[in-house]
Every structure is written in C-alpha cells, then in structure tokens.
C-alpha atoms as a PDB file:
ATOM      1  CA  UNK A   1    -112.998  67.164 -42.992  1.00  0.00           C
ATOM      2  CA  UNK A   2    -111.281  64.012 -41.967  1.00  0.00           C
ATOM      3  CA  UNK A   3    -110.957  61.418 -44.074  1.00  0.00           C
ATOM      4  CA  UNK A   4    -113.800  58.943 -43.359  1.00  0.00           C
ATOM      5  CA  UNK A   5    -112.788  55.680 -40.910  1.00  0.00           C
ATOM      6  CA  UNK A   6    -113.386  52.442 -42.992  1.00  0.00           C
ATOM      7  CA  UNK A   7    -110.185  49.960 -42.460  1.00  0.00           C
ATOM      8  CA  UNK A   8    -109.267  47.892 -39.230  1.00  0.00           C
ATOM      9  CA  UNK A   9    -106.416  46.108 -38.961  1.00  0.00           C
ATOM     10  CA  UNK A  10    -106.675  42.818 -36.515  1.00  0.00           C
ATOM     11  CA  UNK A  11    -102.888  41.679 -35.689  1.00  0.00           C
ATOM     12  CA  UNK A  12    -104.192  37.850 -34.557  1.00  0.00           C
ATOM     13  CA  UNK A  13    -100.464  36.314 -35.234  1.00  0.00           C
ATOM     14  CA  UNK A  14     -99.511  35.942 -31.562  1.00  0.00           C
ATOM     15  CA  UNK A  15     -99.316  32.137 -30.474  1.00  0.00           C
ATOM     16  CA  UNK A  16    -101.422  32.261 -27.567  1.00  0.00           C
ATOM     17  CA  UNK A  17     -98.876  30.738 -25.076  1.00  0.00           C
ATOM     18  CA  UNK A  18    -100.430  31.459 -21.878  1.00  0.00           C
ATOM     19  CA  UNK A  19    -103.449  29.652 -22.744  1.00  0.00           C
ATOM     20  CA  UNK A  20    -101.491  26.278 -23.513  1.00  0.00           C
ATOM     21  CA  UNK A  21    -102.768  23.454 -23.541  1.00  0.00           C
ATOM     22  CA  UNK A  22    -106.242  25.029 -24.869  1.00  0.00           C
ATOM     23  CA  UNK A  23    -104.590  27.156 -28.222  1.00  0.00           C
ATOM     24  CA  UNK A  24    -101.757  24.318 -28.665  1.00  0.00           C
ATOM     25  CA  UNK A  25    -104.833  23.426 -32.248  1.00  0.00           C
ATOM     26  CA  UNK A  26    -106.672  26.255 -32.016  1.00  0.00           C
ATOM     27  CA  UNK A  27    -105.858  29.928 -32.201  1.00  0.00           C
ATOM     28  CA  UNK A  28    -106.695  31.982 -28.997  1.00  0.00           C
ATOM     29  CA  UNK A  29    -108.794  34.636 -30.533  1.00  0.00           C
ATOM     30  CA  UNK A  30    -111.153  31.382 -31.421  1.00  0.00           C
ATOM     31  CA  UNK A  31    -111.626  31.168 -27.438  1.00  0.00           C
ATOM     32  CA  UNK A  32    -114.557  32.022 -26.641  1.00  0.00           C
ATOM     33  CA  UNK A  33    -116.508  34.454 -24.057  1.00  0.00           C
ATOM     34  CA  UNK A  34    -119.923  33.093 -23.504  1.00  0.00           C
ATOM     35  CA  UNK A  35    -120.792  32.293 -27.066  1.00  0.00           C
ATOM     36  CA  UNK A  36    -118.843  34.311 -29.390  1.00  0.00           C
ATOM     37  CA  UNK A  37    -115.276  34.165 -29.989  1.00  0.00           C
ATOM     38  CA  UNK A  38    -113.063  36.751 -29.020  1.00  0.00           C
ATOM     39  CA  UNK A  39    -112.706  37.592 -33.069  1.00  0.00           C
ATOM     40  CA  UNK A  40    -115.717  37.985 -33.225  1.00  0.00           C
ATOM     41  CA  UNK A  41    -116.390  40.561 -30.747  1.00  0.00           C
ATOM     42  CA  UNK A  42    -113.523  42.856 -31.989  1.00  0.00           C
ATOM     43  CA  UNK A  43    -114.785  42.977 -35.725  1.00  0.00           C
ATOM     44  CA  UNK A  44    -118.498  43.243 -34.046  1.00  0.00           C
ATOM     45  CA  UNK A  45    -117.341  46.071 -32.163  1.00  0.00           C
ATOM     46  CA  UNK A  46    -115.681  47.467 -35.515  1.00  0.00           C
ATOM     47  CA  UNK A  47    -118.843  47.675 -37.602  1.00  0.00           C
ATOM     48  CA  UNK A  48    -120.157  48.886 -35.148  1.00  0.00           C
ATOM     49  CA  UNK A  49    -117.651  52.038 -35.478  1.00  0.00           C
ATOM     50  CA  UNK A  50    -118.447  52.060 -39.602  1.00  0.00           C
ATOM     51  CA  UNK A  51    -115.748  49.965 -40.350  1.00  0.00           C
ATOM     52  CA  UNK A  52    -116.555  48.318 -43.753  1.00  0.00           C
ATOM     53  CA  UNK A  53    -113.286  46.394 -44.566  1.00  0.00           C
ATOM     54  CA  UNK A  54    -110.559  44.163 -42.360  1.00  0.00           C
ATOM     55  CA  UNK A  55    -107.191  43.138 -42.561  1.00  0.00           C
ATOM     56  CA  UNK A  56    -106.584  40.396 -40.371  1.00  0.00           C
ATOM     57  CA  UNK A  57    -102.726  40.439 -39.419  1.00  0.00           C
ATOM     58  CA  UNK A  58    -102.317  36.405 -39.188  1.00  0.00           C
ATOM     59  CA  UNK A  59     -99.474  33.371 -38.650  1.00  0.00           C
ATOM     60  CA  UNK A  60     -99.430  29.619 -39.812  1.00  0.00           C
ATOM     61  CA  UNK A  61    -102.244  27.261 -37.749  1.00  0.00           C
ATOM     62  CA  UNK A  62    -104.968  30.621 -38.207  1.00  0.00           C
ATOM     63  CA  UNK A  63    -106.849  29.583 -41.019  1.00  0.00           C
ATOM     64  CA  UNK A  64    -110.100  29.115 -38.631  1.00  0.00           C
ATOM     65  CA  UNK A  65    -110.262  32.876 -38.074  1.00  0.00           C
ATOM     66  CA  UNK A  66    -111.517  33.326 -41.682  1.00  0.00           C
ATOM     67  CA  UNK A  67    -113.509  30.422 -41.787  1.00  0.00           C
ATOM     68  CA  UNK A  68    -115.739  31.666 -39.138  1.00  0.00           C
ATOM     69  CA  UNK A  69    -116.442  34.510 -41.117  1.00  0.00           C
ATOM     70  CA  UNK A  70    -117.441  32.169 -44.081  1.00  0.00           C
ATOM     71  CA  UNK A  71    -120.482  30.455 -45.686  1.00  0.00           C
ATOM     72  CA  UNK A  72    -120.768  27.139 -44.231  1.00  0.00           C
ATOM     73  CA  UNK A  73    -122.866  25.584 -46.650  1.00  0.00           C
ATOM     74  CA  UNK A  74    -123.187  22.177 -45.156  1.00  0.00           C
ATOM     75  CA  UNK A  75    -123.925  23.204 -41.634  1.00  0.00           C
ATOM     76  CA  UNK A  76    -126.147  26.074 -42.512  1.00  0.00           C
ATOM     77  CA  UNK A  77    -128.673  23.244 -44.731  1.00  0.00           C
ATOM     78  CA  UNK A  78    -128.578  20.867 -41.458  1.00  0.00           C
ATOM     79  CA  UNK A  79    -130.065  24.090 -39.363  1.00  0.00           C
ATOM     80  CA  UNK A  80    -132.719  24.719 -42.100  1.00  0.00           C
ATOM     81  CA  UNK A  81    -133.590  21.020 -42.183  1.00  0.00           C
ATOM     82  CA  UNK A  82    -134.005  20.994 -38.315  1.00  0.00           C
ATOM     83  CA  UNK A  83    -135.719  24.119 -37.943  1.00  0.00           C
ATOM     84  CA  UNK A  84    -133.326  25.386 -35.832  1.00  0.00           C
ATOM     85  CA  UNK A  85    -134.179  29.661 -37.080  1.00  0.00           C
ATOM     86  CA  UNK A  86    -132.430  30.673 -33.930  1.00  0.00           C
ATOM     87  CA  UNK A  87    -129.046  29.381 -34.746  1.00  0.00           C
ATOM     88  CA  UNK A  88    -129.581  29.757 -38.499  1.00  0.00           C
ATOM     89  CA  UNK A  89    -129.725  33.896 -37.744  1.00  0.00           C
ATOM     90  CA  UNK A  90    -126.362  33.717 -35.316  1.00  0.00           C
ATOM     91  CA  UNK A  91    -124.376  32.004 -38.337  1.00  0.00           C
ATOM     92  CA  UNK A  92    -125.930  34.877 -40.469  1.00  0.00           C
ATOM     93  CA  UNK A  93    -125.118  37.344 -38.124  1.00  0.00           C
ATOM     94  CA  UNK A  94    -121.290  36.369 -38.113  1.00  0.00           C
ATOM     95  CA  UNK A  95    -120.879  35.946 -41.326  1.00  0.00           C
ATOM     96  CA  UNK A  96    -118.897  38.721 -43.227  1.00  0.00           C
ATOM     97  CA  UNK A  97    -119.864  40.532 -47.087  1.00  0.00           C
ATOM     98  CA  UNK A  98    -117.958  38.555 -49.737  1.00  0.00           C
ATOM     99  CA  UNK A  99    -114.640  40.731 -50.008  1.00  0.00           C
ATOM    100  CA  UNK A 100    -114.610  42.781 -47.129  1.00  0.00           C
ATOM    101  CA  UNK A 101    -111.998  40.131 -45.051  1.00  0.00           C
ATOM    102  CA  UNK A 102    -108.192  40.099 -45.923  1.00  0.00           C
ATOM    103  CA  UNK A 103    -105.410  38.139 -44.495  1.00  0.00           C
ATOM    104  CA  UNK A 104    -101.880  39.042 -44.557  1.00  0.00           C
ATOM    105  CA  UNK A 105     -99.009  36.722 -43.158  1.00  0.00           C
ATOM    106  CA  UNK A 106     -96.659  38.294 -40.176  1.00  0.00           C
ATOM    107  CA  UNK A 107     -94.229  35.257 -41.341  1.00  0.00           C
ATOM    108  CA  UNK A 108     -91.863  36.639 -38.238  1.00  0.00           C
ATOM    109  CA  UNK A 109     -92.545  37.522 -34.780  1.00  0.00           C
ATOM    110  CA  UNK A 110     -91.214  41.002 -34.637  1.00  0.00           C
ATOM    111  CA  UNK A 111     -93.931  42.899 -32.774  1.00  0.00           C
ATOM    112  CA  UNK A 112     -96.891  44.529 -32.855  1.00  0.00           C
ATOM    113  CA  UNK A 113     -95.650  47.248 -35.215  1.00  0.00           C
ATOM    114  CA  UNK A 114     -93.992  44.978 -37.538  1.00  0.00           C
ATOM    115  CA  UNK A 115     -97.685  43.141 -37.568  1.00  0.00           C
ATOM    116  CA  UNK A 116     -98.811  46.688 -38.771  1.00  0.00           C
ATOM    117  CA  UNK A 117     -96.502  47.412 -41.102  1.00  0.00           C
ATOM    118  CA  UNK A 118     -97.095  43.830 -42.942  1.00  0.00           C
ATOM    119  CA  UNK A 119    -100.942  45.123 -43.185  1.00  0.00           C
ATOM    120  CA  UNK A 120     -99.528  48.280 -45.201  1.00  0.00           C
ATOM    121  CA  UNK A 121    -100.831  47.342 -48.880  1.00  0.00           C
ATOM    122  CA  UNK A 122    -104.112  47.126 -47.527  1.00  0.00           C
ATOM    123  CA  UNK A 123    -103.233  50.484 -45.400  1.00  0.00           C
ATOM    124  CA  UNK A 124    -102.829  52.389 -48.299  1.00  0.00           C
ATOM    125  CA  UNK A 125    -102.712  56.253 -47.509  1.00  0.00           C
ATOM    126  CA  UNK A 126    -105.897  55.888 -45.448  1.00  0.00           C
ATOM    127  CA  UNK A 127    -106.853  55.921 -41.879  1.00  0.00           C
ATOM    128  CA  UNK A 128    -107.176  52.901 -40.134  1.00  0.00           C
ATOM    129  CA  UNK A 129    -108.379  51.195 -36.492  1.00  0.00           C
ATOM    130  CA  UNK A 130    -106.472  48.695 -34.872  1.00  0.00           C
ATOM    131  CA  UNK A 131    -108.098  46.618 -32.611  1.00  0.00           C
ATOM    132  CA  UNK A 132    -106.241  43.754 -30.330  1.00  0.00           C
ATOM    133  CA  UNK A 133    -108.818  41.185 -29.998  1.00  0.00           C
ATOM    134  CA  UNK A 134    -107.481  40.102 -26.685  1.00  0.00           C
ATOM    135  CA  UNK A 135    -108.990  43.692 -24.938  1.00  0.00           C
ATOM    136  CA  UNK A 136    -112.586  42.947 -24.709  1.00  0.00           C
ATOM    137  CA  UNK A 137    -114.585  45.924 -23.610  1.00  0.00           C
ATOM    138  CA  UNK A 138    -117.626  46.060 -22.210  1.00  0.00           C
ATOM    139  CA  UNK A 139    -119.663  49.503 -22.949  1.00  0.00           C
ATOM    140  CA  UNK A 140    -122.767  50.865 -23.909  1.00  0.00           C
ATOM    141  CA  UNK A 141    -121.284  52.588 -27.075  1.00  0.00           C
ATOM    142  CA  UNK A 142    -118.738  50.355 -28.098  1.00  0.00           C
ATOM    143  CA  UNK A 143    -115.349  51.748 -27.548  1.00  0.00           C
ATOM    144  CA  UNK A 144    -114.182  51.590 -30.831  1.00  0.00           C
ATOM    145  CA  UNK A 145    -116.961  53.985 -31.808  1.00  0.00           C
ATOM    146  CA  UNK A 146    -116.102  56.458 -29.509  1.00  0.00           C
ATOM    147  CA  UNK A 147    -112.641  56.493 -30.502  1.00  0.00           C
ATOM    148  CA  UNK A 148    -114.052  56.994 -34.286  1.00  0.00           C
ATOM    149  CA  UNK A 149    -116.279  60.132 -33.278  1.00  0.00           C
ATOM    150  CA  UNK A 150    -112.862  61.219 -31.776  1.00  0.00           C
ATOM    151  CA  UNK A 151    -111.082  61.017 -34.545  1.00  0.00           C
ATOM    152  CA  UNK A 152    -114.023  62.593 -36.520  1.00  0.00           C
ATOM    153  CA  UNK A 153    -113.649  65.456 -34.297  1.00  0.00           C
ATOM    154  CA  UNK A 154    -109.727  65.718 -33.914  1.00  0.00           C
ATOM    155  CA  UNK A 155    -108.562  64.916 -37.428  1.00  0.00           C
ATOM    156  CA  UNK A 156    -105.682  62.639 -36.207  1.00  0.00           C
ATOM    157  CA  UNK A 157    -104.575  59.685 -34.282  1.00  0.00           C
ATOM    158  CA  UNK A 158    -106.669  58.999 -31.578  1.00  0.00           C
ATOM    159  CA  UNK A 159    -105.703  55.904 -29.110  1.00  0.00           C
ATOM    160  CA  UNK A 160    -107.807  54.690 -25.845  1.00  0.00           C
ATOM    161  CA  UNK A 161    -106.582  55.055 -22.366  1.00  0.00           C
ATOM    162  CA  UNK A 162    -106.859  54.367 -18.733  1.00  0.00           C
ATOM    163  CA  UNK A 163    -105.546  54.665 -15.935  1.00  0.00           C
ATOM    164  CA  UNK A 164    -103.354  51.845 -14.620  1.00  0.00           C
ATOM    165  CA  UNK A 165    -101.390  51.685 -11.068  1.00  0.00           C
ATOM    166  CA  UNK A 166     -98.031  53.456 -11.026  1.00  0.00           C
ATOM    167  CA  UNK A 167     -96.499  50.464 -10.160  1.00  0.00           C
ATOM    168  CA  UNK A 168     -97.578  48.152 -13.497  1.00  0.00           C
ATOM    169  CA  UNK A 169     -96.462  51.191 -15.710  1.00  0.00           C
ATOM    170  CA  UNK A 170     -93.670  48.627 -16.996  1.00  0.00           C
ATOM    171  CA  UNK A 171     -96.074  46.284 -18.395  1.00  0.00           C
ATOM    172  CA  UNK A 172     -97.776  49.041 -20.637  1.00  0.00           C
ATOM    173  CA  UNK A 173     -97.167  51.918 -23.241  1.00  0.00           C
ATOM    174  CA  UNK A 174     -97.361  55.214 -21.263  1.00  0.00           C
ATOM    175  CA  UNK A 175     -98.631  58.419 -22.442  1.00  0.00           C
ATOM    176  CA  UNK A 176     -96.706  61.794 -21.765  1.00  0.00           C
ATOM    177  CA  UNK A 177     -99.602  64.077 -21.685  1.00  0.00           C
ATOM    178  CA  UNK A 178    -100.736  67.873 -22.163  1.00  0.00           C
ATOM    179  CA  UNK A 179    -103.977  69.548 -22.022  1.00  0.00           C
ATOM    180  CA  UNK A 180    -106.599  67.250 -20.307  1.00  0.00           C
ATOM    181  CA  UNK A 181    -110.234  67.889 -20.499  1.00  0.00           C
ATOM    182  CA  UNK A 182    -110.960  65.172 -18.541  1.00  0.00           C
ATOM    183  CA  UNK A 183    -112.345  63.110 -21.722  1.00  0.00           C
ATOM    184  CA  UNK A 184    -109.376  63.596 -24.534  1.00  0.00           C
ATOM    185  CA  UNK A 185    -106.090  64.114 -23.707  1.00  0.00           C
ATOM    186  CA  UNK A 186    -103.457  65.702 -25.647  1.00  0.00           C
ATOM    187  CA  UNK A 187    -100.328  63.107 -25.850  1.00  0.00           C
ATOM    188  CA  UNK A 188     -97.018  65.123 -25.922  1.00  0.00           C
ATOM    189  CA  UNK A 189     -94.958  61.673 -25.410  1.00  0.00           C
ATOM    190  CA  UNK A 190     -95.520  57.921 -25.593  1.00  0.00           C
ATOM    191  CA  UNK A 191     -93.124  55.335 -23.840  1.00  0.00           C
ATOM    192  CA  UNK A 192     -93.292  51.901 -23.646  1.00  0.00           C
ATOM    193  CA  UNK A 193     -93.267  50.161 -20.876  1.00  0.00           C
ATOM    194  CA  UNK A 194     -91.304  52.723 -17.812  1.00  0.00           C
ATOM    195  CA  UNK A 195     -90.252  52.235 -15.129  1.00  0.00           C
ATOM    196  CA  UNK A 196     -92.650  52.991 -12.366  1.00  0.00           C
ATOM    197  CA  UNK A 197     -90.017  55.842 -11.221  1.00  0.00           C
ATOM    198  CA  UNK A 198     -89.521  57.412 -14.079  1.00  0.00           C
ATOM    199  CA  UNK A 199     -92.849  56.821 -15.652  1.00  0.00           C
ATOM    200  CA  UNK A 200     -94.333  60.338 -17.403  1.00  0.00           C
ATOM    201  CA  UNK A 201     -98.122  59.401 -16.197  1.00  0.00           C
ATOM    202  CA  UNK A 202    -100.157  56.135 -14.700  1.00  0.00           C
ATOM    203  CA  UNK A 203    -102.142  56.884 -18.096  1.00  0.00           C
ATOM    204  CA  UNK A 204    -102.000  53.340 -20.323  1.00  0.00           C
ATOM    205  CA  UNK A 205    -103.019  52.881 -23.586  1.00  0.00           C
ATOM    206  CA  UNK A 206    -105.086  49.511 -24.070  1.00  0.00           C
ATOM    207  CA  UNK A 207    -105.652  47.947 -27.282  1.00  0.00           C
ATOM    208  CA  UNK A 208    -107.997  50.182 -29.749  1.00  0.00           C
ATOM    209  CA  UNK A 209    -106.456  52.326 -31.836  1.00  0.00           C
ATOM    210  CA  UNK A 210    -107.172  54.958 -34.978  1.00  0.00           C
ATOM    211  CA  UNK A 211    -103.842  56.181 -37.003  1.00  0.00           C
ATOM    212  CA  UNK A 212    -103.054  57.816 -39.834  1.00  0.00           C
ATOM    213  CA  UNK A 213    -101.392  56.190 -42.624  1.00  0.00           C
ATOM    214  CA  UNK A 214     -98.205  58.310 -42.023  1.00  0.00           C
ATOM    215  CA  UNK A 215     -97.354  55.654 -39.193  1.00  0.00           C
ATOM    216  CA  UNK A 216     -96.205  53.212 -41.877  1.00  0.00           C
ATOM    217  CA  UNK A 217     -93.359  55.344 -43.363  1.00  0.00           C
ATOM    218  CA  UNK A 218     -91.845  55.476 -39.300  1.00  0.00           C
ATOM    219  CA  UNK A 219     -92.376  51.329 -38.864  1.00  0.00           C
ATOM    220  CA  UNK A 220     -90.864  50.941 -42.181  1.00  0.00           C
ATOM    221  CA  UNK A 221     -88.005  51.809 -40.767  1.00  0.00           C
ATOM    222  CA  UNK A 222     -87.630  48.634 -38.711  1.00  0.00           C
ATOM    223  CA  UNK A 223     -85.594  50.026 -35.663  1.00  0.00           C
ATOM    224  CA  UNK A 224     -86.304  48.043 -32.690  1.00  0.00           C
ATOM    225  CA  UNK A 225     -87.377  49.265 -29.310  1.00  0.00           C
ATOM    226  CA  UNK A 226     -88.238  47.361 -26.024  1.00  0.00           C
ATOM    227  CA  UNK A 227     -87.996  43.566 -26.237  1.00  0.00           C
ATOM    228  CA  UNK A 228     -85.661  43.933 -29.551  1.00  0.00           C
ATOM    229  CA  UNK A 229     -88.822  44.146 -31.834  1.00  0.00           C
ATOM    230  CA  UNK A 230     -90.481  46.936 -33.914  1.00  0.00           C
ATOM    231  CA  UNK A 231     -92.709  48.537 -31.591  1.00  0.00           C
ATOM    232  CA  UNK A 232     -96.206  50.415 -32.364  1.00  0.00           C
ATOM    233  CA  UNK A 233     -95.438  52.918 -29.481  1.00  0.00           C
ATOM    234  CA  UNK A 234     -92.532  53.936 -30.938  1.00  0.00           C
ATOM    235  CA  UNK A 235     -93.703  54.999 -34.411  1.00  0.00           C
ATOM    236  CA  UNK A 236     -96.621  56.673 -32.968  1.00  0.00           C
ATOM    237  CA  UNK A 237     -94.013  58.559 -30.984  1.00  0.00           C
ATOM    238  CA  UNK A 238     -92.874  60.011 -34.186  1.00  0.00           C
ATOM    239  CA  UNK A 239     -96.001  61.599 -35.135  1.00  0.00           C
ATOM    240  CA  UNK A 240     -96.370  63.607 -32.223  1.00  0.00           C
ATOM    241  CA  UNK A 241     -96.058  66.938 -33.027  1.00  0.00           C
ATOM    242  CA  UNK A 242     -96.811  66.779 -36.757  1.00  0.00           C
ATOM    243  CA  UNK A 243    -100.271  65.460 -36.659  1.00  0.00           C
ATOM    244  CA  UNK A 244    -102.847  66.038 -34.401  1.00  0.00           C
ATOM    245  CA  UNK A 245    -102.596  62.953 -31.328  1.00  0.00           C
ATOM    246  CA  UNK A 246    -105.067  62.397 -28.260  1.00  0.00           C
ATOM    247  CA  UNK A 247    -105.841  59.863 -25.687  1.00  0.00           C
ATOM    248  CA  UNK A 248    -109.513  59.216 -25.181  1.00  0.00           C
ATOM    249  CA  UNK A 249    -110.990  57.773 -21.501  1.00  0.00           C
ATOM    250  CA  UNK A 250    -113.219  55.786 -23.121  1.00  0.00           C
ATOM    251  CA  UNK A 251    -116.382  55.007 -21.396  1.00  0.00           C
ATOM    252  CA  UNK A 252    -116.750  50.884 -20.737  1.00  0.00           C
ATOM    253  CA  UNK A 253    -115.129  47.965 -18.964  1.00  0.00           C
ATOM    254  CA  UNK A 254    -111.988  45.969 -20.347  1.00  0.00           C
ATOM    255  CA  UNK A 255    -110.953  42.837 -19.439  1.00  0.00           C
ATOM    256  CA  UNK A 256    -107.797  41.383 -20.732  1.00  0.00           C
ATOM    257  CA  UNK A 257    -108.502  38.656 -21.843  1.00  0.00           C
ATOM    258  CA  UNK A 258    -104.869  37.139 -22.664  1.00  0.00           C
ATOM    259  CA  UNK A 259    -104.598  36.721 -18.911  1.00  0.00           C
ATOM    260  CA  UNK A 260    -106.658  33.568 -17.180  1.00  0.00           C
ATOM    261  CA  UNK A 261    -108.263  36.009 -14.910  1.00  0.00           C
ATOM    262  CA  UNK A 262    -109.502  38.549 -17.053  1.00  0.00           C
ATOM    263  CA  UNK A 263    -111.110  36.079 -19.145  1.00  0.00           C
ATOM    264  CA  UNK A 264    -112.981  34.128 -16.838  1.00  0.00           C
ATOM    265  CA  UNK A 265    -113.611  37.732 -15.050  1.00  0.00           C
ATOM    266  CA  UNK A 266    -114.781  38.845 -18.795  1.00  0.00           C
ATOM    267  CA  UNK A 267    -117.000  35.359 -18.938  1.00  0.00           C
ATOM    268  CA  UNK A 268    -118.914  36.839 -15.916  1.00  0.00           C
ATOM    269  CA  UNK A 269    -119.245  39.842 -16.799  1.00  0.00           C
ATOM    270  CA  UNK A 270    -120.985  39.356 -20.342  1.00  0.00           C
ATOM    271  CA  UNK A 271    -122.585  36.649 -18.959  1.00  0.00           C
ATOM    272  CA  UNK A 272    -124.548  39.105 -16.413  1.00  0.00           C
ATOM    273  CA  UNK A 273    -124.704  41.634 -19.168  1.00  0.00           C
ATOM    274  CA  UNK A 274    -127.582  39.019 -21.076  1.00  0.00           C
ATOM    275  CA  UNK A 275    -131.032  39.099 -19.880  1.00  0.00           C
ATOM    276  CA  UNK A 276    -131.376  35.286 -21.230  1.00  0.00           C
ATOM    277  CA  UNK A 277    -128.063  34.023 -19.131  1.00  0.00           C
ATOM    278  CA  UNK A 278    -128.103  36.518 -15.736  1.00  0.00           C
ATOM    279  CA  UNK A 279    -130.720  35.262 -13.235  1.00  0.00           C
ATOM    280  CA  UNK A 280    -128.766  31.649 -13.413  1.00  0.00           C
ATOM    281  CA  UNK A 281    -125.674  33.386 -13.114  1.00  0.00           C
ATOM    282  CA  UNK A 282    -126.251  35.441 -10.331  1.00  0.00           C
ATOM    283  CA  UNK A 283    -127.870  32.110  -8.435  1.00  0.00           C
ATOM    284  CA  UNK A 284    -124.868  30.123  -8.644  1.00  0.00           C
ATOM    285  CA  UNK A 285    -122.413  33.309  -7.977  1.00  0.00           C
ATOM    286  CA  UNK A 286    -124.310  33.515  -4.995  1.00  0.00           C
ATOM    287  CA  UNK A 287    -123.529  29.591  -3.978  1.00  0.00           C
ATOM    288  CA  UNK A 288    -119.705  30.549  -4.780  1.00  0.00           C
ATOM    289  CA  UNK A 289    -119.359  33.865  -2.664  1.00  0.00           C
ATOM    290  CA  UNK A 290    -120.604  31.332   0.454  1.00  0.00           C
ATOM    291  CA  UNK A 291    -117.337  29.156  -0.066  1.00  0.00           C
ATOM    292  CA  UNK A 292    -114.418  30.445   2.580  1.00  0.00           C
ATOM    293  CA  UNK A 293    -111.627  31.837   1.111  1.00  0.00           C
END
C-alpha cells in the first residue's frame, strides 16, 4: 500500500507581473474569482483530496495569504453583532485548523523546482501534491482528487494532463508517453517546453501534481534547465524509470488564470456554475453577445 497523501505544497512566490497594476500591493493568488481568492480555491480543492497539512512556498509582500486563513477576531465580533450568519459561516469555512499552514521563504527566484526544493523540511520522506494556484479547474470531482485516487492506485508520481495544440508545445512541459488507456498514461519522457517540431506529444502537463519525496534528492542538485533556473520537469525526468510515473486526463475545465483571459473566462464560468449568481449572468451575457464584433 501507498503511503497515504496528506502534504501539499503551494509555490505562491511568483510576483504576479502580468496583472500589474492590480498585484503591484497585493499578491495575485489574493485575486479573486467570483468571491473566493484564487488561494483559496487550490487549498479547497486540496482538502478536498484528504490533504490535512500545507506548505505554502512564499516571497516578501505575501503575508496576506496566511492571514486569510486566520482568526480575525475583530471582524468576526462585528458579523455576530450585525447578525450577518451568512458571512459569519464563509469566514468559518476559510479558515484553516491551528497548525496545519506553513510558510517557507523562496528568498530567490530560481524556478518552480527550486520553490519545491525550499518546501523540503516540511517534505520529509513523504508524498506530497503540488498545486499552482494560478490553474483553476472546474470539475465535478475536484481534480486534485482524482489525481490522489491515481496515485492510490499507481503507487507513484502521478501529474495531470491535457492536450494542448502542437504549436504552443513551447510554452509547456511535454510528456513522452507509453501505454495509454485513454485515462492514465504511462510517461516514458518529460521535456520542457519543445519545440513544436520536435515535440514527443501535444500532451501538457498543467499545474496539479503528486510526487514522491525522492524528487528532492534530484532538485537538490540545483542544475538548471530552460530559462537558467531549476526546473520541476527536469527532476521528475529523473524518476522515470525507477518509480512508477503516469499522466492522468483529468476530468474538468481549467482556466489559467495568470493570463487576463483565462481569468475573466474563469469569472464566467464559476459564475454560471452557482445557482444564486447564473440567471443574472446569463441575462447580461445575452446583452453582450448582441454587441458587433
């Protein structure tokens, strides 16, 4: 039997560039879809999977991703003294057990699998997720949980995948791939980011992730890969072979949400996806589609 799934590792370090001026104070997993933050989503999703503890993987200016997790005392007794039940419950709902939230500094930007490789205390010699808060997924089963009854029935890494056009291979880490069920996929290779001619398959992995702890001895090694930093793709790539590895087609939407489009796209979507919001969604969409292009 596998070890059991408990740990997630959140790398949240990034600056959040393409969403200057909004992230210039405030850091980009705080944006939020609808009415939840971005962060908030990705450790919803988590627990969802059984995940009981969280490293978030942060950088100087993040100090409101752990305080939305927190007691706030003062607002929580102006809700009570209102009446306001309703909004009393979503702080409740957010907020995290004492203990189960960790932060670790990436004090250098040096790439996703440095950001890993900082969260390695915390690692230990268990399995872990990874989840990239900026991949929002919409699903019935959140993806994350499939991924974790993957891994349940694999025994090893286990990474989520789609399929991406041929000619965007470059912007992506590419799977080299074996048997294929049609649901899990054995990976035989990872690359990151091909070129479209030489890519090995169209199949991309997006950001949810379950690894062994072996990964850490590979990014400990620091070598550098595309873009001159440490690269998670290319420690995976060193596990191939000795421990079982599969891509999973997850079932769901995503929307990447560190691009302006696929976060307003991902606004509509969840907005549709609530039974509260969706009739006076679909009323003005309808207003919008009348405009000429």
């Amino acid at each position: 039997m596998p070890k059991l799934l408990r740990k997630a590792v959140l790398p949240v370090a990034g600056l959040g560039t393409r969403f200057l001026p909004a992230t210039k104070a405030t850091a980009k997993e705080m944006l939020p879809v609808v009415d939840k933050p971005l962060i908030q989503y990705a450790v919803e999703e988590a627990r969802a999977a059984g995940i009981e503890q969280f490293c978030l993987v942060t950088g100087r200016g993040k100090t409101a991703l752990v305080e939305h997790f927190d007691i706030a005392f003062e607002l929580e007794a102006t809700l009570r003294e209102r009446h306001k039940t309703r909004e009393l419950q979503l702080l409740h709902d957010a907020a995290s057990e004492p203990g189960s939230i960790v932060t670790v500094r990436q004090q250098v930007p040096l790439g996703l699998g440095h950001a890993i490789w900082c969260a390695r205390a915390f690692i230990g010699d268990d399995p872990f997720a990874i989840l990239l808060p900026d991949d929002l997924v919409l699903a019935d089963t959140p993806c994350l949980k499939q991924l974790a009854d993957a891994y349940a029935e694999t025994g090893g890494n286990v990474v989520a995948v789609t399929e991406v056009p041929r000619e965007h291979t470059n912007r992506y880490g590419i799977l080299e791939i074996g048997r294929d069920d049609g649901r899990l996929v054995e990976v035989t290779g990872l690359v990151e980011k091909p070129d479209p001619a030489v890519a090995p398959s169209n199949l991309s992995i997006i950001g949810r992730y379950v690894l062994l702890p072996e990964v850490i001895t590979h990014l400990a090694r620091m070598e550098r890969g595309a873009g001159n930093e440490v690269q998670l793709t290319d420690g995976m790539a060193q596990m191939i072979g000795r421990t079982p590895f599969h891509g999973l087609r997850y079932e769901g939407r995503r929307f990447d949400c560190g691009d302006k489009v696929g976060f307003l796209e991902a606004q509509i979507a969840f907005a549709l996806a609530r039974p509260d919001l969706a009739p006076a969604i679909r009323k003005f969409l309808r207003e919008y589609a009348e405009v000429p292009a």
